[in-house]
C-alpha atoms as a PDB file:
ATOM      1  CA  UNK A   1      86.171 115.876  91.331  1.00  0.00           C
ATOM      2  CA  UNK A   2      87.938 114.462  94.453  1.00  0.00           C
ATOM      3  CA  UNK A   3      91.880 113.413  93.783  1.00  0.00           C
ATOM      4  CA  UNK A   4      90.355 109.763  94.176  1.00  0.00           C
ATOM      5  CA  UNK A   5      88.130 109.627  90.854  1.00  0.00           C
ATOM      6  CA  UNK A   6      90.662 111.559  88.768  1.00  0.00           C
ATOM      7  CA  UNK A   7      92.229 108.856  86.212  1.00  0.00           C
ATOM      8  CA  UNK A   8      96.009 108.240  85.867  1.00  0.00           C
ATOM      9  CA  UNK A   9      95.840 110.219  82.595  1.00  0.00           C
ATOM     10  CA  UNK A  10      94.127 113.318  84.376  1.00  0.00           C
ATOM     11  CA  UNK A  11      96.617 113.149  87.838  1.00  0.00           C
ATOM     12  CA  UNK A  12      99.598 112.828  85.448  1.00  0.00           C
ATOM     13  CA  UNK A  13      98.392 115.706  83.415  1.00  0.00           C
ATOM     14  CA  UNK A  14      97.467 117.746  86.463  1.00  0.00           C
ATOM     15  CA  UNK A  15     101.199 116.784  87.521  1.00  0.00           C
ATOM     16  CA  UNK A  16     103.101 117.996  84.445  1.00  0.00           C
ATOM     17  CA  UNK A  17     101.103 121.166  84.720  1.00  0.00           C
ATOM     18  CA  UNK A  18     102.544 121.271  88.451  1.00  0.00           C
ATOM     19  CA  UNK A  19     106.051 120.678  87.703  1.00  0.00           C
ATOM     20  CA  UNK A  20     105.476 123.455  84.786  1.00  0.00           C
ATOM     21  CA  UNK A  21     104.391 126.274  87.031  1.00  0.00           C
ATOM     22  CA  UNK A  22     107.172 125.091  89.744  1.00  0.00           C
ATOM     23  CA  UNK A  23     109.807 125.131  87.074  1.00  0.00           C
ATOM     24  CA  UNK A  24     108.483 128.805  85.560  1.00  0.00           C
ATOM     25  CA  UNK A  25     109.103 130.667  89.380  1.00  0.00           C
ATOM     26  CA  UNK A  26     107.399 133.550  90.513  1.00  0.00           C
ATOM     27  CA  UNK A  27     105.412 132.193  93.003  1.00  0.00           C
ATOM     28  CA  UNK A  28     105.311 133.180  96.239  1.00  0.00           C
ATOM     29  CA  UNK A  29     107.300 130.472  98.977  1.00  0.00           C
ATOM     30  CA  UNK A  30     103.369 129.796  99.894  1.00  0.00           C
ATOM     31  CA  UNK A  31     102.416 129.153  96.571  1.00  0.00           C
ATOM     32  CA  UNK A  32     105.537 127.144  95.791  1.00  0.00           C
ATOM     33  CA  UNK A  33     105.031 125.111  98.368  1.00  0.00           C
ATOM     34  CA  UNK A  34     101.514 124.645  98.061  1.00  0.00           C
ATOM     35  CA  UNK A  35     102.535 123.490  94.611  1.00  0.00           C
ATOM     36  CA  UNK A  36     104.775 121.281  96.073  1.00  0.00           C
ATOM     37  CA  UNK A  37     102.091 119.064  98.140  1.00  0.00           C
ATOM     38  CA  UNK A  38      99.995 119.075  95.371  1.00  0.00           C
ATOM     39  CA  UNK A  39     102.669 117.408  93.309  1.00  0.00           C
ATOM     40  CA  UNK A  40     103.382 115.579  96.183  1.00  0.00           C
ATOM     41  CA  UNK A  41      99.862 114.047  96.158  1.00  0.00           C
ATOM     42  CA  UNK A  42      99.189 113.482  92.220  1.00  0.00           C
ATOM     43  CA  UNK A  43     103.000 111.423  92.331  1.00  0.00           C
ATOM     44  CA  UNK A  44     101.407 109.270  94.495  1.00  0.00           C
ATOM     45  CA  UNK A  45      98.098 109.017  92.995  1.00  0.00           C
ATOM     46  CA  UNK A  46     100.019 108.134  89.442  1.00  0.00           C
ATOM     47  CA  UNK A  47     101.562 105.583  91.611  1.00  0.00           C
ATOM     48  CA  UNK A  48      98.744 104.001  92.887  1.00  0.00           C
ATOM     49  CA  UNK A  49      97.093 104.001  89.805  1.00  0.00           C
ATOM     50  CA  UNK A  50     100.561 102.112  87.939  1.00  0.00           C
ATOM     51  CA  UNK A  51     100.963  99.846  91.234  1.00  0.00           C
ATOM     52  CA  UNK A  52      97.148  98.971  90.459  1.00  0.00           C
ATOM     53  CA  UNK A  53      97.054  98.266  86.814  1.00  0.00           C
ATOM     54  CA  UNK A  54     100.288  96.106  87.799  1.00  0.00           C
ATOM     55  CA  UNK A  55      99.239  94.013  90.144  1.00  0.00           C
ATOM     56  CA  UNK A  56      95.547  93.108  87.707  1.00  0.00           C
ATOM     57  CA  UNK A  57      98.288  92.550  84.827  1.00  0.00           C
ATOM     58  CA  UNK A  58     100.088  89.734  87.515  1.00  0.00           C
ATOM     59  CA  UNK A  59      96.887  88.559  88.216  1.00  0.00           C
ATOM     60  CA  UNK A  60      95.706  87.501  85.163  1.00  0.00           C
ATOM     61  CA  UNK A  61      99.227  86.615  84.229  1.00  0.00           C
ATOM     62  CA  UNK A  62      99.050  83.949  87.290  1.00  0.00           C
ATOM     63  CA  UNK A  63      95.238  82.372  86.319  1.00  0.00           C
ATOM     64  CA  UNK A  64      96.440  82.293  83.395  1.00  0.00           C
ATOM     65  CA  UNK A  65      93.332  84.432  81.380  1.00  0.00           C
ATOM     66  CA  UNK A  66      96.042  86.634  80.047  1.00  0.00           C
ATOM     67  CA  UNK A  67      94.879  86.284  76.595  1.00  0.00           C
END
């Protein structure tokens, strides 16, 4: 599955698990940093993903079919 079809709940998942293995040490300066871009990338798919569900809540909010 490509980062692009993984849902907010599976990058944010895939994130904690990140941070988790970052956190524990042990890794290699490769594998840390490796790590590191990885987390980089699911951050900023999580904050797509918010910025996207944000900006449908405004737009319903504005047209008024909020309810």
């Amino acid at each position: 599955m490509s980062d692009k079809q993984l849902t907010y709940e599976e990058a944010r998942a895939e994130l904690v698990a990140t941070v988790e293995k970052l956190e524990a040490g042990g890794a290699t300066l490769e594998e840390s940093l490796k790590l590191w871009e990885r987390g980089e990338k699911l951050a900023d798919l999580c904050q797509s993903h918010l910025e996207g569900a944000r900006e449908r809540l405004e737009a319903r909010t504005e047209t008024g079919d909020g309810e």
